[in-house]
C-alpha atoms as a PDB file:
ATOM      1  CA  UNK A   1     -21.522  39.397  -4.038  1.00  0.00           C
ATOM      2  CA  UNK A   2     -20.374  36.737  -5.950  1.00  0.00           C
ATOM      3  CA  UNK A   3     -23.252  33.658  -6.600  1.00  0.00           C
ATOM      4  CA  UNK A   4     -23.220  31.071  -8.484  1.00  0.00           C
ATOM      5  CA  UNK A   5     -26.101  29.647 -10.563  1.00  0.00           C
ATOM      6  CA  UNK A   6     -26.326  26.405 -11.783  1.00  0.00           C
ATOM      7  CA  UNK A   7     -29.419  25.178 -14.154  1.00  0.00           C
ATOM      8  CA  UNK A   8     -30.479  21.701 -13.838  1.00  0.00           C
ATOM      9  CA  UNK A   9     -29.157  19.829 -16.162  1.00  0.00           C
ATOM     10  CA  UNK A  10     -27.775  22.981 -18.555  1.00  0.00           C
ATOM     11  CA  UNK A  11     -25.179  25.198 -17.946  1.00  0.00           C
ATOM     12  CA  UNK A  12     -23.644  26.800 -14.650  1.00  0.00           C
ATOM     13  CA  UNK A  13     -23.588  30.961 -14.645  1.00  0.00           C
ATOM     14  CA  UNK A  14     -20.813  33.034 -12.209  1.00  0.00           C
ATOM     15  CA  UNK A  15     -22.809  36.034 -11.787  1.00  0.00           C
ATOM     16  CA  UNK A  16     -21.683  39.108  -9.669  1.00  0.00           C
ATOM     17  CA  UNK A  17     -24.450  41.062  -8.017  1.00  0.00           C
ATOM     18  CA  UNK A  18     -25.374  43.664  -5.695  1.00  0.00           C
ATOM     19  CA  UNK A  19     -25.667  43.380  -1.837  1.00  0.00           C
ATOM     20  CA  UNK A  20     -29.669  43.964  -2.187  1.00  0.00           C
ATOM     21  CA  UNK A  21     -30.217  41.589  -4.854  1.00  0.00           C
ATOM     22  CA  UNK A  22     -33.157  39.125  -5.116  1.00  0.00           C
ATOM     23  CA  UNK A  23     -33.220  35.399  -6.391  1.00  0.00           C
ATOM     24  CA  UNK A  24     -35.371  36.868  -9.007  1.00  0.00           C
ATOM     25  CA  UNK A  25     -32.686  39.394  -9.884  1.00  0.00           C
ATOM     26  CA  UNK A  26     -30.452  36.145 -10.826  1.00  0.00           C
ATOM     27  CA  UNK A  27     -32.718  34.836 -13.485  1.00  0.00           C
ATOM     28  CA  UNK A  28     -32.870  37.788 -15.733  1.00  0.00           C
ATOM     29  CA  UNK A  29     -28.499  37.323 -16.483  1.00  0.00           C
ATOM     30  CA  UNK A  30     -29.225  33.686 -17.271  1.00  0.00           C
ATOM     31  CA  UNK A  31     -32.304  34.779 -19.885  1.00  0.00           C
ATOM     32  CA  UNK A  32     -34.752  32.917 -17.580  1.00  0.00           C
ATOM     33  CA  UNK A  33     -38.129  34.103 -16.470  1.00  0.00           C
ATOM     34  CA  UNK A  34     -39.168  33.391 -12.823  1.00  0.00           C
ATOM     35  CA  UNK A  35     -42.609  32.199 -13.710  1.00  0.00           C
ATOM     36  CA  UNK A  36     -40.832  29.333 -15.533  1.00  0.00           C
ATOM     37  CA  UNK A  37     -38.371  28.259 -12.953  1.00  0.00           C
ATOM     38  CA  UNK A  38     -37.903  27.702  -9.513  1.00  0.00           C
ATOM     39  CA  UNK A  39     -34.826  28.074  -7.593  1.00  0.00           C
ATOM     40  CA  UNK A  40     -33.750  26.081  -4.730  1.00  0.00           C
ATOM     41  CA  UNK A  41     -30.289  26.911  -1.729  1.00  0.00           C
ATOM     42  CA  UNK A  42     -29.877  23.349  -0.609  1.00  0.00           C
ATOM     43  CA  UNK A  43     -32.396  21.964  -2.035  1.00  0.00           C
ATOM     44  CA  UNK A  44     -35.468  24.083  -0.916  1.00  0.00           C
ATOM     45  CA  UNK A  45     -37.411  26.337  -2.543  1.00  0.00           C
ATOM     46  CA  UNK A  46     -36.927  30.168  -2.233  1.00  0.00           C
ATOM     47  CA  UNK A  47     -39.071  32.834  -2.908  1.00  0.00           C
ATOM     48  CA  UNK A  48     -37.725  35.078  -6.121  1.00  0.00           C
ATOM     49  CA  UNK A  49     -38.273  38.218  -3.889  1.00  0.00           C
ATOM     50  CA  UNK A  50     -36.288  37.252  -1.120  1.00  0.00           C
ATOM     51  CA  UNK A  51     -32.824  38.995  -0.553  1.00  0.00           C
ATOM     52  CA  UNK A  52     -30.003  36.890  -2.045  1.00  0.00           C
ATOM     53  CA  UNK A  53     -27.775  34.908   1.201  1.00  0.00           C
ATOM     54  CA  UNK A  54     -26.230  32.279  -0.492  1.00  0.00           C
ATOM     55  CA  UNK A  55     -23.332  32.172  -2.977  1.00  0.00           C
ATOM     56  CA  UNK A  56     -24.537  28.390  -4.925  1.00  0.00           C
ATOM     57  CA  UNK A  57     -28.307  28.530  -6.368  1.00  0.00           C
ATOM     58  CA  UNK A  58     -29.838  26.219  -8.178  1.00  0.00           C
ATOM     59  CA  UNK A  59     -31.819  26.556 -10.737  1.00  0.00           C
ATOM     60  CA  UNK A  60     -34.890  23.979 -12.146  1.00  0.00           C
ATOM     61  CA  UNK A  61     -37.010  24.385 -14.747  1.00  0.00           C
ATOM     62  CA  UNK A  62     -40.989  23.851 -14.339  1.00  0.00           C
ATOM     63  CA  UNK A  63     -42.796  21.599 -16.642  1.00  0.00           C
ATOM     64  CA  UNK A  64     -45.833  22.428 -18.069  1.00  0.00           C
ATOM     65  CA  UNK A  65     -48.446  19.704 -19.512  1.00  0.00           C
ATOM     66  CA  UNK A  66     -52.040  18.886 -19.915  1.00  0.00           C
END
């Protein structure tokens, strides 16, 4: 399956993965850890362990602060 990955505001990945891939399983490709980020297919939120359906992710970075 061909997906592509685009991170906010950085760079957009064409990644070509597996037919049981997770969201998660995109991240790793990209050198991004899925504690850090959160990835969104149209704009909501999906879970990292959920089964890859669409072919345009993105890709946001979470801010830390105190």
């Amino acid at each position: 399956m061909h997906v592509t990955v685009e991170i906010a505001g950085e760079d957009t990945h064409e990644l070509e993965v597996d037919a049981d891939a997770t969201y998660g399983d995109l991240l790793a490709p990209v050198d991004l850890n899925p504690h850090e980020v959160s990835v969104l297919v149209d704009g909501e939120h999906v879970p990292t362990d959920q089964p890859v359906t669409a072919d345009h992710v993105r890709v946001v970075r979470l801010i830390k602060g105190g």
